[in-house]
C-alpha atoms as a PDB file:
ATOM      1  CA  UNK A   1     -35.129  -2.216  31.159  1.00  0.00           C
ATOM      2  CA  UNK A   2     -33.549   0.276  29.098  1.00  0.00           C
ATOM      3  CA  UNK A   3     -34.788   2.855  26.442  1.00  0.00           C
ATOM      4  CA  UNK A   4     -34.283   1.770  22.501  1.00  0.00           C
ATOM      5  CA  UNK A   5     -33.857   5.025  21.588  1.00  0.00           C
ATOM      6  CA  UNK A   6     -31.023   5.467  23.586  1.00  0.00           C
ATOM      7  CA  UNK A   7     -29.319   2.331  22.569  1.00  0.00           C
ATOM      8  CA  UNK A   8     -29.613   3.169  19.131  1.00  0.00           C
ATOM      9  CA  UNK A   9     -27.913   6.229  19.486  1.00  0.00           C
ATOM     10  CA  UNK A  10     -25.320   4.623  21.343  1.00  0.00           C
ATOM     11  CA  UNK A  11     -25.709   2.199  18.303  1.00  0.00           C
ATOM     12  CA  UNK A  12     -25.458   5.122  15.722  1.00  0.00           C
ATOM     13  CA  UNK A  13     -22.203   6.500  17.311  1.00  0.00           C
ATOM     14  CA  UNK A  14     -20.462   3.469  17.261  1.00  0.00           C
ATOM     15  CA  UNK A  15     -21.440   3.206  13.606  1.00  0.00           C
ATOM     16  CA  UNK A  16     -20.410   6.626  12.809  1.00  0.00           C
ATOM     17  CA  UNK A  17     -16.843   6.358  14.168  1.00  0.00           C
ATOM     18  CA  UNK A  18     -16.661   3.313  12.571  1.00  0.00           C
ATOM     19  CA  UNK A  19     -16.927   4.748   9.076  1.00  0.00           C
ATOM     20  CA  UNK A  20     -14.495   7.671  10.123  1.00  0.00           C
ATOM     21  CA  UNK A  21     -11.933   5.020  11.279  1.00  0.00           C
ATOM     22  CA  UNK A  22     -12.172   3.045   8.298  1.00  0.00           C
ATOM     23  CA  UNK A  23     -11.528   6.139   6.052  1.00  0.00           C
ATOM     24  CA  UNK A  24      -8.570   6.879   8.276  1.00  0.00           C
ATOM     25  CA  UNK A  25      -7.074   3.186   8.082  1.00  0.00           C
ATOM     26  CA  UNK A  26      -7.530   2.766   4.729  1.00  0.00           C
ATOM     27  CA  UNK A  27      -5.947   6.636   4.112  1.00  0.00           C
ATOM     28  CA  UNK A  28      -3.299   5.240   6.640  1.00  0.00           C
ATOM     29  CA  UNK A  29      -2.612   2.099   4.543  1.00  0.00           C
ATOM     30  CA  UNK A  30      -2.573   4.208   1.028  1.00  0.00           C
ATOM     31  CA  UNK A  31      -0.080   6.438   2.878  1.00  0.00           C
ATOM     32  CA  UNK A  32       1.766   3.441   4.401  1.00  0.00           C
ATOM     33  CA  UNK A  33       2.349   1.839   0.817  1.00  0.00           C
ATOM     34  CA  UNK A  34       2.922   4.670  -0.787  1.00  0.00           C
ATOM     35  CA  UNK A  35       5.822   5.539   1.573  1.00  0.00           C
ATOM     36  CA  UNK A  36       7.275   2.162   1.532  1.00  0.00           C
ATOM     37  CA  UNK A  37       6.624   2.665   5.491  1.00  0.00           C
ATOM     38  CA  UNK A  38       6.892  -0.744   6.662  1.00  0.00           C
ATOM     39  CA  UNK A  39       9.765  -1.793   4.015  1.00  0.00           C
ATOM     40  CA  UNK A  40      12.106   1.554   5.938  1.00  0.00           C
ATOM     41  CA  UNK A  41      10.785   0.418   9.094  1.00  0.00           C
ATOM     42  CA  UNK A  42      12.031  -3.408   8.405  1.00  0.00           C
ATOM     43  CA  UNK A  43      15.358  -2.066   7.098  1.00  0.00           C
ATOM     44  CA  UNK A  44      15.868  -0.065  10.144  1.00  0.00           C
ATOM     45  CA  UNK A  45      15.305  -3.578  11.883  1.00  0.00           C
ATOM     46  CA  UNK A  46      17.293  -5.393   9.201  1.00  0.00           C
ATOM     47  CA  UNK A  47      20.630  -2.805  10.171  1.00  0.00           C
ATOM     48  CA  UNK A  48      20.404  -3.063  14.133  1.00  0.00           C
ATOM     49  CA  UNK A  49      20.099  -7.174  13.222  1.00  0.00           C
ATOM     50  CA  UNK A  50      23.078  -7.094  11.289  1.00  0.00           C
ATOM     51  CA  UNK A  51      25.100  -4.168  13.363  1.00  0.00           C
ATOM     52  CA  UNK A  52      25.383  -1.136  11.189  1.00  0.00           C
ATOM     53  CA  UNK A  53      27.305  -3.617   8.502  1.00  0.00           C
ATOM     54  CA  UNK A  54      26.415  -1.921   5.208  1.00  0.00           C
ATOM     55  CA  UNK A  55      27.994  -3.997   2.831  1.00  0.00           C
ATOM     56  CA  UNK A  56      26.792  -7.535   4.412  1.00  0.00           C
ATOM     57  CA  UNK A  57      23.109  -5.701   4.677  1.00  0.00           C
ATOM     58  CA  UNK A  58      23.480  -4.818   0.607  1.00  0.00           C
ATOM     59  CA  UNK A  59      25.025  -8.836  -0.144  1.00  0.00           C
ATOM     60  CA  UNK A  60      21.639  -9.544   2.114  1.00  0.00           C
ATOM     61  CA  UNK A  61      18.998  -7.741  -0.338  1.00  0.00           C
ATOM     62  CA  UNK A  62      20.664  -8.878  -3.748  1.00  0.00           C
ATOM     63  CA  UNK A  63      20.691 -12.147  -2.722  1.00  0.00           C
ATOM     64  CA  UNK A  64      17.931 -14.192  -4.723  1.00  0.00           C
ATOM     65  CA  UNK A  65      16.202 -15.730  -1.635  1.00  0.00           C
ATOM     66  CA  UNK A  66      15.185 -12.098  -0.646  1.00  0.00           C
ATOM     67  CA  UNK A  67      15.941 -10.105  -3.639  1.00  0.00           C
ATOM     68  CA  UNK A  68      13.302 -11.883  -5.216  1.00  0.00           C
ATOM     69  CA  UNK A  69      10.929 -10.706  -2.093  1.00  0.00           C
ATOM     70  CA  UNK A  70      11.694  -6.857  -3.293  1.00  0.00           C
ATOM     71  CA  UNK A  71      10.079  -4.693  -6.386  1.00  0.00           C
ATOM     72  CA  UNK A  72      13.890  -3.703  -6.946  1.00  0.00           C
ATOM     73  CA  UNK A  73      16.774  -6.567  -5.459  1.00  0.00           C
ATOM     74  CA  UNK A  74      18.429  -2.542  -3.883  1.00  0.00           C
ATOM     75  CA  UNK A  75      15.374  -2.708  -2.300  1.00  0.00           C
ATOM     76  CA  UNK A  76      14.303  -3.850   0.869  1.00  0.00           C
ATOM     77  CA  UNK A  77      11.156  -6.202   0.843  1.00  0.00           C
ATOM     78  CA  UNK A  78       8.160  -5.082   3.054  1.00  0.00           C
ATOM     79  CA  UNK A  79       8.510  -8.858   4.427  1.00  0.00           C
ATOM     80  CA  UNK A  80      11.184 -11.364   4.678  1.00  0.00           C
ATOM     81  CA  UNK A  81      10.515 -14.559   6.120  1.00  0.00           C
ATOM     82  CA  UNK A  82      12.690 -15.630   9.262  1.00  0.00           C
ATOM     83  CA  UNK A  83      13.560 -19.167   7.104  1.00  0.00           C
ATOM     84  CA  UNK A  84      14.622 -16.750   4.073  1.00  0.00           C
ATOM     85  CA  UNK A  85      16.678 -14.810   6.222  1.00  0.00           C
ATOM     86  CA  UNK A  86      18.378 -17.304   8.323  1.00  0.00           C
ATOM     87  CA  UNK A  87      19.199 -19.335   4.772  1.00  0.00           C
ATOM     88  CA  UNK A  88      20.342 -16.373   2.835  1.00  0.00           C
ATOM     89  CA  UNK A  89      22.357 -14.635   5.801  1.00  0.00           C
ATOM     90  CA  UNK A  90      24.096 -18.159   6.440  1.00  0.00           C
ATOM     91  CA  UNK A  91      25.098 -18.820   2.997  1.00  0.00           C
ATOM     92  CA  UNK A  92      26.620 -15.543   2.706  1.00  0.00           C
ATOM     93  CA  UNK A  93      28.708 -16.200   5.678  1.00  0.00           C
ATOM     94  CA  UNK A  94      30.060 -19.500   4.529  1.00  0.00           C
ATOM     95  CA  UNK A  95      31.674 -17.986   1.778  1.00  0.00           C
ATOM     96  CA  UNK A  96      30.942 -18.965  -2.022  1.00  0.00           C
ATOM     97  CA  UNK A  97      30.374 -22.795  -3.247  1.00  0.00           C
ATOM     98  CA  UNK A  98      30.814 -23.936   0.727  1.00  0.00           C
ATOM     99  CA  UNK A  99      27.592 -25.676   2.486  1.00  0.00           C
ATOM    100  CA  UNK A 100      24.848 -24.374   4.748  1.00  0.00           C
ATOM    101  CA  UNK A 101      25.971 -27.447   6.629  1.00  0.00           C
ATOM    102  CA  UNK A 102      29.691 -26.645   6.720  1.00  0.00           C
ATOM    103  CA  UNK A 103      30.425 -25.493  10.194  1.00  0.00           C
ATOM    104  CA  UNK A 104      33.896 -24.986   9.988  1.00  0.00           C
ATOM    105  CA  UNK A 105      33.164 -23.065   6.681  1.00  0.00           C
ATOM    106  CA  UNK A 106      30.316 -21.333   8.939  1.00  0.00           C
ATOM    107  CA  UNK A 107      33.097 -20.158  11.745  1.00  0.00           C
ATOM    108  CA  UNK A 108      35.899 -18.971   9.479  1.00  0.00           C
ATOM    109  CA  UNK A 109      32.756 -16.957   7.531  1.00  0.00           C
ATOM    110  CA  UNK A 110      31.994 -15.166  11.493  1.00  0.00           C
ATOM    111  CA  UNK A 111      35.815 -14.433  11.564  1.00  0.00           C
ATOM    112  CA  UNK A 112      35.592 -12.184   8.285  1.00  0.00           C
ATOM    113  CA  UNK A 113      32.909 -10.316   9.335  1.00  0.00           C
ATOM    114  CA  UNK A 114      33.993  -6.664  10.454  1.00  0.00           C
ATOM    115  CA  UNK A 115      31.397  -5.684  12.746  1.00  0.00           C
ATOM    116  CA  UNK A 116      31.832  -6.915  16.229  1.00  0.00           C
ATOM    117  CA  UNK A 117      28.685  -6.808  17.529  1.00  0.00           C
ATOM    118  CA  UNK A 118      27.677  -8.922  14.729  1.00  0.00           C
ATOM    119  CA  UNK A 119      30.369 -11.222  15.168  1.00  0.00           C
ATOM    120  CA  UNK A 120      29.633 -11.911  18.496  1.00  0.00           C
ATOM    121  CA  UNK A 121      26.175 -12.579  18.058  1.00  0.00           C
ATOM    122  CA  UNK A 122      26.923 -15.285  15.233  1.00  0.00           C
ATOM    123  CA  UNK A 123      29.329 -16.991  17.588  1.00  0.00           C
ATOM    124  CA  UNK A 124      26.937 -17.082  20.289  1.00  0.00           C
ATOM    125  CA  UNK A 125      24.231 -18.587  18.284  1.00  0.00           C
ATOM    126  CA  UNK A 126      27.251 -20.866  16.742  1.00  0.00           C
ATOM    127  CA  UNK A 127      27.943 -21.682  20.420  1.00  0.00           C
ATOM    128  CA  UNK A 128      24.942 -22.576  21.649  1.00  0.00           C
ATOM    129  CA  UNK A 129      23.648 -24.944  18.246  1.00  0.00           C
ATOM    130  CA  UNK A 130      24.694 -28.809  18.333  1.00  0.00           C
ATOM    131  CA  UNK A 131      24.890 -28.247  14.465  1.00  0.00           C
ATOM    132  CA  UNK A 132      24.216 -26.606  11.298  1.00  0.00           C
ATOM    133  CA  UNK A 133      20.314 -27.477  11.802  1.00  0.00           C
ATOM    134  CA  UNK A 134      20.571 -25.974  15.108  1.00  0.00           C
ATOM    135  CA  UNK A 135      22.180 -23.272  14.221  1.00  0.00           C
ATOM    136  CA  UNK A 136      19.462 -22.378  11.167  1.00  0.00           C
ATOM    137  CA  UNK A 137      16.870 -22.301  13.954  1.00  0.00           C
ATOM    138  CA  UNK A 138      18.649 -20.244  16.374  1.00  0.00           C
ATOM    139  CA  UNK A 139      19.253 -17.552  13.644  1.00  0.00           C
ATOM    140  CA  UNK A 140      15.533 -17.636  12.582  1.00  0.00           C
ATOM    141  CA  UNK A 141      14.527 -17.131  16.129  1.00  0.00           C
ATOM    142  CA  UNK A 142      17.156 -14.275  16.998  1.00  0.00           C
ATOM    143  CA  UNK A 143      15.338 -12.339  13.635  1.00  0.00           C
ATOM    144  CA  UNK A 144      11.848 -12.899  14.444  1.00  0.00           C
ATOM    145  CA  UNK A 145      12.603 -11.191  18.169  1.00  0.00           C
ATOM    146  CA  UNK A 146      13.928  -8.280  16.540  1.00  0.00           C
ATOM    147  CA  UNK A 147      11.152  -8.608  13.920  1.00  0.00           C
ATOM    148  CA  UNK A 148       8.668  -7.862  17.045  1.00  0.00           C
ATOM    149  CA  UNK A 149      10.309  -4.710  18.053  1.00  0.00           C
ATOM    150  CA  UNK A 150       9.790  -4.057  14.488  1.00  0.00           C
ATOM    151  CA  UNK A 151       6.594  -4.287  15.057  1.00  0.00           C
ATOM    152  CA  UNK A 152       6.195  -2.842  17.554  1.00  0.00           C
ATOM    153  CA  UNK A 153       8.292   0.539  16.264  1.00  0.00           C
ATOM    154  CA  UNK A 154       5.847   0.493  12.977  1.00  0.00           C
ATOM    155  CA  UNK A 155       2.885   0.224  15.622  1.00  0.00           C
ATOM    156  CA  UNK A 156       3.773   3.033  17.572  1.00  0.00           C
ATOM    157  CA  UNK A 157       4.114   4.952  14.000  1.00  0.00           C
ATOM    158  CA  UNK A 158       0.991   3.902  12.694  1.00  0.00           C
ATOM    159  CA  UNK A 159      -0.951   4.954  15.554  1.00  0.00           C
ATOM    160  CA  UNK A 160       0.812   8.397  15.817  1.00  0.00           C
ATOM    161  CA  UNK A 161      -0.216   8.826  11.952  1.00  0.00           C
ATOM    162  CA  UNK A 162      -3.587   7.408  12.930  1.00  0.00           C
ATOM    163  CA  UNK A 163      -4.301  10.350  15.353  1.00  0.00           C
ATOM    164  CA  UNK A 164      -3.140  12.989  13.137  1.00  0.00           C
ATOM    165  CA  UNK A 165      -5.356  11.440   9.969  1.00  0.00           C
ATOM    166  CA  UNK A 166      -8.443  11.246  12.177  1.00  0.00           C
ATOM    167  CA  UNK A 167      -7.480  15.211  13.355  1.00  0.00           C
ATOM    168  CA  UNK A 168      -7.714  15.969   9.579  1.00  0.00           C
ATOM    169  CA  UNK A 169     -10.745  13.936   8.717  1.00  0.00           C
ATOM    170  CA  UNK A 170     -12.770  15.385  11.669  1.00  0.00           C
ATOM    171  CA  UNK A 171     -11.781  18.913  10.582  1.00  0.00           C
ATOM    172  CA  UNK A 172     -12.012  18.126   6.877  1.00  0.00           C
ATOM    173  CA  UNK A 173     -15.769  16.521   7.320  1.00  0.00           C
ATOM    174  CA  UNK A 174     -17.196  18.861  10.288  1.00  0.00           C
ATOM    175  CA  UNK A 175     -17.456  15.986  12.501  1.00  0.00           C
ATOM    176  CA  UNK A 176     -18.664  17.498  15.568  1.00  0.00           C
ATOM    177  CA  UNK A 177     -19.794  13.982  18.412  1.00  0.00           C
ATOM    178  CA  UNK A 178     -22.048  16.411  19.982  1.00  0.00           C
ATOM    179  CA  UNK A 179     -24.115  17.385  16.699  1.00  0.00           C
ATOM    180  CA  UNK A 180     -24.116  13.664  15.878  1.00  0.00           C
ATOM    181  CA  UNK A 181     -25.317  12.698  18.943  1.00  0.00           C
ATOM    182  CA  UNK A 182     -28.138  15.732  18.915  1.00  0.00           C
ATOM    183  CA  UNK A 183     -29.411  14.621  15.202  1.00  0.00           C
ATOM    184  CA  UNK A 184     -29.953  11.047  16.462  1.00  0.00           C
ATOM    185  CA  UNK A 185     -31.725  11.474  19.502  1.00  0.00           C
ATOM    186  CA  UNK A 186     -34.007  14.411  17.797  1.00  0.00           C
ATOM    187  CA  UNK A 187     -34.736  12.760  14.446  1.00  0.00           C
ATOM    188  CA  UNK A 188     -36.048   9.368  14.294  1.00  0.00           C
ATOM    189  CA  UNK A 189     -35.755   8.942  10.703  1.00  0.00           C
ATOM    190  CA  UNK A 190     -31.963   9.251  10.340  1.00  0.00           C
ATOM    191  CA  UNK A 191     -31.526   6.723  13.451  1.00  0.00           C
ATOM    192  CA  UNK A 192     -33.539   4.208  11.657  1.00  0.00           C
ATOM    193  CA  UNK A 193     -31.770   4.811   8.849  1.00  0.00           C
ATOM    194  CA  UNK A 194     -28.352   4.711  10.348  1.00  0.00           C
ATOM    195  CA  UNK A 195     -29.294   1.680  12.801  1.00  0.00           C
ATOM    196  CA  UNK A 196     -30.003  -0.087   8.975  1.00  0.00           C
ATOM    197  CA  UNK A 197     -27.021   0.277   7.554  1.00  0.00           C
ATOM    198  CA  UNK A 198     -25.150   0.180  11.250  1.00  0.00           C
ATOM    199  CA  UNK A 199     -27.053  -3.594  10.674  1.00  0.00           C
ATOM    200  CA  UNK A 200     -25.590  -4.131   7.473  1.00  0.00           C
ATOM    201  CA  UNK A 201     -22.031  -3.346   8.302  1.00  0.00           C
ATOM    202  CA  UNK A 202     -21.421  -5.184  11.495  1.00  0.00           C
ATOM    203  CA  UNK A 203     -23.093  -8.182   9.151  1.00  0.00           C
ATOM    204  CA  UNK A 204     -19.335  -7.897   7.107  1.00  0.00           C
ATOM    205  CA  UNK A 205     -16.201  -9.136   8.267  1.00  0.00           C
ATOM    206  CA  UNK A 206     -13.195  -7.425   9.611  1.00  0.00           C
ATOM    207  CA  UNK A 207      -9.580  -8.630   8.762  1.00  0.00           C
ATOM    208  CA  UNK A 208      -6.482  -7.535  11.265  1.00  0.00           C
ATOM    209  CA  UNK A 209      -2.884  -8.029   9.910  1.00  0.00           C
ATOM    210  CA  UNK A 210       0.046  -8.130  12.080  1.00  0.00           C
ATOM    211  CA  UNK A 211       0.158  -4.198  12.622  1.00  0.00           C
ATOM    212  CA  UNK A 212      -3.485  -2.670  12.661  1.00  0.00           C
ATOM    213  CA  UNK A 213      -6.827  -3.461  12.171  1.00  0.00           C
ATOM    214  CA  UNK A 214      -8.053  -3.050   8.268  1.00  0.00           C
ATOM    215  CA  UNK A 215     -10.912  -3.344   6.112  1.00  0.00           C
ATOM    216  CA  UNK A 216     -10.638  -6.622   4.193  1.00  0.00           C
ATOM    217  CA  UNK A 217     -10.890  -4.961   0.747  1.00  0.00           C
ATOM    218  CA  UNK A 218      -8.825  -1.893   0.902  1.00  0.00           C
ATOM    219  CA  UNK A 219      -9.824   0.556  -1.449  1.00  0.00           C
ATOM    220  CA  UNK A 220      -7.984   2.390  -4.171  1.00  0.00           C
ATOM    221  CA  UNK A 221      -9.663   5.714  -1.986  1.00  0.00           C
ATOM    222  CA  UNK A 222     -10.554   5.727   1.431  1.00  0.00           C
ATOM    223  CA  UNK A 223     -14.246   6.589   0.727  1.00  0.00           C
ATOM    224  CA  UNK A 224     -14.848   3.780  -1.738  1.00  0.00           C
ATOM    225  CA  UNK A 225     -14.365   1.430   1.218  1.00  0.00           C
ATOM    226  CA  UNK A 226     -17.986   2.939   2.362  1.00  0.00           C
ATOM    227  CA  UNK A 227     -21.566   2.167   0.507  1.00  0.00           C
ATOM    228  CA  UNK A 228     -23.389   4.764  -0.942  1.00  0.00           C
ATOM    229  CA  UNK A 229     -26.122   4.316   1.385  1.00  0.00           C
ATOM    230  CA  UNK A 230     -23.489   4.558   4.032  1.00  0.00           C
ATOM    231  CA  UNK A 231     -21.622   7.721   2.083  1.00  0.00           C
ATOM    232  CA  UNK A 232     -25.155   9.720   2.559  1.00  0.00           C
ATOM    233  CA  UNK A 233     -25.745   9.049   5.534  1.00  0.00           C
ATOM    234  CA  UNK A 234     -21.895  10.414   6.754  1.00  0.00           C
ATOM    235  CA  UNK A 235     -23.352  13.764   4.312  1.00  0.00           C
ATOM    236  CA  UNK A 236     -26.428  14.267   6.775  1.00  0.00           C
ATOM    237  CA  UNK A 237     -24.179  13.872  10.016  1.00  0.00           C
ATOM    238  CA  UNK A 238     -21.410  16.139   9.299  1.00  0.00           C
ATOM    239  CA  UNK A 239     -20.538  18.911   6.764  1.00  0.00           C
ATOM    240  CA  UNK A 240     -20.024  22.639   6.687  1.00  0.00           C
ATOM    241  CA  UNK A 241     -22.517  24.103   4.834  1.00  0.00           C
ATOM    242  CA  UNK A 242     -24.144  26.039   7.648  1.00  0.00           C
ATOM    243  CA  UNK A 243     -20.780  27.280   9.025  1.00  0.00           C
ATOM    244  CA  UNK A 244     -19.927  28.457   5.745  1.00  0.00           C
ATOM    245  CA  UNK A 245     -22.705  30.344   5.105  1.00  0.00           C
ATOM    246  CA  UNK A 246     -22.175  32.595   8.677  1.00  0.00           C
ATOM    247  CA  UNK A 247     -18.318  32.888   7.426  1.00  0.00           C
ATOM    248  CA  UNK A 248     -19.848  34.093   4.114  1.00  0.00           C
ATOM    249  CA  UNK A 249     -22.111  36.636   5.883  1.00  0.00           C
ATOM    250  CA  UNK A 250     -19.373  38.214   7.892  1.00  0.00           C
ATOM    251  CA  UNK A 251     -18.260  41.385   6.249  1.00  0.00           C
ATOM    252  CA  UNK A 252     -15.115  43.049   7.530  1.00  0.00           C
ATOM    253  CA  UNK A 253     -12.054  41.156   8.820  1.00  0.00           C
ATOM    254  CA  UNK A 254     -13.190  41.363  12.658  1.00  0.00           C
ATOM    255  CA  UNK A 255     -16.345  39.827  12.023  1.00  0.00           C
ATOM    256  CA  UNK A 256     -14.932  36.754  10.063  1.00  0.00           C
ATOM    257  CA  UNK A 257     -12.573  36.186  13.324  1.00  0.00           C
ATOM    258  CA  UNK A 258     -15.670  36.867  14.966  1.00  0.00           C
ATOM    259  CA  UNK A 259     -17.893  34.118  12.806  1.00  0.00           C
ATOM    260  CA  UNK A 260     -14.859  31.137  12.980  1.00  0.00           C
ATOM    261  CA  UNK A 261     -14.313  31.721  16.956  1.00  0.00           C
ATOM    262  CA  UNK A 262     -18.028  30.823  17.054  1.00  0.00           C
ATOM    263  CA  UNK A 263     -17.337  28.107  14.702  1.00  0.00           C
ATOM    264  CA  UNK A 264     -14.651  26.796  16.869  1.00  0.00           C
ATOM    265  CA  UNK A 265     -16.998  27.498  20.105  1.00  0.00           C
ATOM    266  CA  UNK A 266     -19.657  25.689  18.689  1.00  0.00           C
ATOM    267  CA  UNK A 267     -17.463  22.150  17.179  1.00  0.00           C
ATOM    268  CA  UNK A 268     -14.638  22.385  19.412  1.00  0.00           C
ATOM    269  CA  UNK A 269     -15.272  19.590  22.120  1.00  0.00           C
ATOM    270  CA  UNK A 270     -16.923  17.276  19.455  1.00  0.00           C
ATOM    271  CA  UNK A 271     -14.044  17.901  17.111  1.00  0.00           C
ATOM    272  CA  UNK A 272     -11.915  16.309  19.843  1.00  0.00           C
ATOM    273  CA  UNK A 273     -14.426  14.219  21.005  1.00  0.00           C
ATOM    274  CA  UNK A 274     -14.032  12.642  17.797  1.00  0.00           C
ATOM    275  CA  UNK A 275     -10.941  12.125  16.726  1.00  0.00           C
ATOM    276  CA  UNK A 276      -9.849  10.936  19.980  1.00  0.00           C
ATOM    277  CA  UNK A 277     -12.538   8.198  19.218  1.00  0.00           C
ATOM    278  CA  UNK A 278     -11.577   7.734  15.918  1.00  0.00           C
ATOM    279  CA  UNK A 279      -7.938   6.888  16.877  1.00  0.00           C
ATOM    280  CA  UNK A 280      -9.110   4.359  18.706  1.00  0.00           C
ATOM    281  CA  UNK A 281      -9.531   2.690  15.423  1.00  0.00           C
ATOM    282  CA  UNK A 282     -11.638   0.699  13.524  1.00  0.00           C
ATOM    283  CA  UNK A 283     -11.138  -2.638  14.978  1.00  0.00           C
ATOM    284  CA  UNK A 284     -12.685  -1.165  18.110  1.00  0.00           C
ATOM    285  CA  UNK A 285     -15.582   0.447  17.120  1.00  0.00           C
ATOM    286  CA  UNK A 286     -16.416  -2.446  14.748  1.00  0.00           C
ATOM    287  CA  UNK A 287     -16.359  -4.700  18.106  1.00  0.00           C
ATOM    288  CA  UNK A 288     -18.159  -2.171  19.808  1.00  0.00           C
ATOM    289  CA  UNK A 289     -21.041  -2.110  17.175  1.00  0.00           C
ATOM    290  CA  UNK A 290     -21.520  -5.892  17.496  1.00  0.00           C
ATOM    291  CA  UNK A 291     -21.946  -5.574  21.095  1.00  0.00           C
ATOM    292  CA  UNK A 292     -24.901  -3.079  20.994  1.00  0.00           C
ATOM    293  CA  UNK A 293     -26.270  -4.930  18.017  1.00  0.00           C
ATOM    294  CA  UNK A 294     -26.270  -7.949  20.230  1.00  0.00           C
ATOM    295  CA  UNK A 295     -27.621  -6.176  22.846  1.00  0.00           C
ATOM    296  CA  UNK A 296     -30.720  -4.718  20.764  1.00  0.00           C
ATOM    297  CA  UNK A 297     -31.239  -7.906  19.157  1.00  0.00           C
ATOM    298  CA  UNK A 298     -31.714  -9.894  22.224  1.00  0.00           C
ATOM    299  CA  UNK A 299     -33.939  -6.992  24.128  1.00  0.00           C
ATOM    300  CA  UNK A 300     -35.989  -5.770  21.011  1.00  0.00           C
ATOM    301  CA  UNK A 301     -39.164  -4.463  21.933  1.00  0.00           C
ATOM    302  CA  UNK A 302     -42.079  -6.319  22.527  1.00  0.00           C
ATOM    303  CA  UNK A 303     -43.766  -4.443  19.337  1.00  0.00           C
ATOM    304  CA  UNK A 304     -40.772  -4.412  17.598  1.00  0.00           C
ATOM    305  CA  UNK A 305     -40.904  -7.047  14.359  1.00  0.00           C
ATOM    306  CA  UNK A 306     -37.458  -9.402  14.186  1.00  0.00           C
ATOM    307  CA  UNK A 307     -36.051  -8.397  11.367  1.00  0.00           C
ATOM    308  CA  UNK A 308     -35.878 -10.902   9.085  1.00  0.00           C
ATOM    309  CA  UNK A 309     -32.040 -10.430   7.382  1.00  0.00           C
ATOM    310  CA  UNK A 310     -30.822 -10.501  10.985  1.00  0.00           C
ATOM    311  CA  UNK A 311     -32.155 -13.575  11.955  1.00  0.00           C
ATOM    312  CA  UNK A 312     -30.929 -15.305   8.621  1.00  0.00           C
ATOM    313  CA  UNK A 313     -27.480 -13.901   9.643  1.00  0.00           C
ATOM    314  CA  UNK A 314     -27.125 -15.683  12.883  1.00  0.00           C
ATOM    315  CA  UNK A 315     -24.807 -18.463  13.686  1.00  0.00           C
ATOM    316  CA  UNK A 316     -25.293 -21.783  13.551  1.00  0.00           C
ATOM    317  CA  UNK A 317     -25.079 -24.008  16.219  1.00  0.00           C
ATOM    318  CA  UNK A 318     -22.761 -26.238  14.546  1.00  0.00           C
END
């Protein structure tokens, strides 16, 4: 048997780093697109592919099948499609007017290319293919393996920007585990309230794309990804005001240094408490939340009323 209250803390947490790592992946997305991040990171991809070879990789992007892909055809697109690629790639090598299916056209092409390592790629995919058809799929398999150490290099990035946004947010929003964890076990009103909203949320679906999970509507800011109700009740969890107020009252430069190494004390193993929870992301903690929401659900109270939005929001048996 085990103790609601507890489980609803344990509910409240998950909520609460939930709504941090939703502000982080969506801040982490903004950043993302505004850095062209995963077009530079399929470029880098797009170079090893092709062996260094600048001027075939430039003929690549201003051809229409994937300049049309890109906001500028000097551009690299964000995504390419392995057909696109494989078509556009083997039409350049075949030289102008010659078919896709002209194999002889196809070899000579391989012959004129100056990188080697390139070269001998194409003639061991030309090798190995019974014909032009075969050879189309061979190409469009060779990109999509380098496409998944693409993905696995943006990944690596993303989560490495992931830490150091949920660092910031924790710092920026006061977001101490420990004094979370104390205001939900100690105040009964603000667990209800958060277990209500912790309700609504893990009611909402979650989308993950091929690098991380997001929230299916990314906002235009990372807080307008959050309710209102769920914007007040990250204001009564965290915040500096009281911290503030001691730095304020310090006079003389030895009690400031005095006041923050308190701060610090006081916040410093549920700062990193926090955002090494929050870098866990927000596909996690949204999983997590359904778990204990299943759990309370299924061992409510005996005095406890069913909540009636919950049970309209189960699944069907169909």
């Amino acid at each position: 048997m085990f103790s609601m209250p507890i489980l609803d803390v344990a509910i409240g947490l998950s909520f609460f780093f939930l709504l941090l790592g939703l502000i982080c992946s969506t801040a982490n997305e903004m950043i993302a697109a505004k850095l062209k991040t995963r077009a530079k990171f399929l470029d880098q991809g797009i170079d090893r592919l092709l062996g260094g070879d600048s001027q075939l990789k430039s003929q690549l992007y201003q051809h229409p099948l994937i300049g049309a892909l890109a906001s500028d055809v000097q551009d690299c697109p964000s995504y390419i499609p392995a057909e696109k690629f494989a078509t556009a790639l083997l039409d350049i090598v075949s030289g102008k007017d010659k078919a896709l299916t002209d194999v002889e056209a196809l070899r000579e092409g391989v012959k004129n290319i100056g990188t080697p390592a390139l070269q001998t790629s194409l003639k061991a995919l030309m090798d190995s293919s019974a014909d032009a058809a075969a050879l189309k799929k061979n190409v469009e398999e060779w990109f999509n393996d380098t496409m998944d150490r693409v993905s696995g290099w943006y990944k690596r990035n993303a989560q490495r920007n992931a830490f150091l946004l949920a660092c910031a947010i924790t710092l920026a929003l006061n977001a101490d585990t420990i004094n979370v964890a104390q205001v939900l076990w100690t105040n009964s009103s603000v667990r209800a309230a958060v277990v209500d909203e912790a309700r609504l949320r893990a009611a909402t679906k979650y989308r993950n794309d091929a690098t991380a999970g997001t929230p299916a509507n990314v906002a235009s800011s990372p807080l307008q990804g959050l309710s209102t109700g769920e914007q007040e009740l990250l204001g009564q969890l965290t915040g500096w005001d009281p911290d503030w107020k001691n730095l304020r009252a310090a006079h003389g430069l030895a009690a400031w240094l005095a006041a923050l190494g308190l701060i610090v004390y006081n916040h410093g193993i549920g700062w990193i408490l926090t955002a090494l929870a929050v870098s866990l992301g927000a596909p996690f903690w949204f999983d997590t939340l359904n778990q204990f929401m299943n759990i309370r659900s299924a061992g409510r109270a005996p005095d406890e009323p069913r909540d009636k939005s919950s049970s309209a929001q189960q699944p069907s048996n169909a």
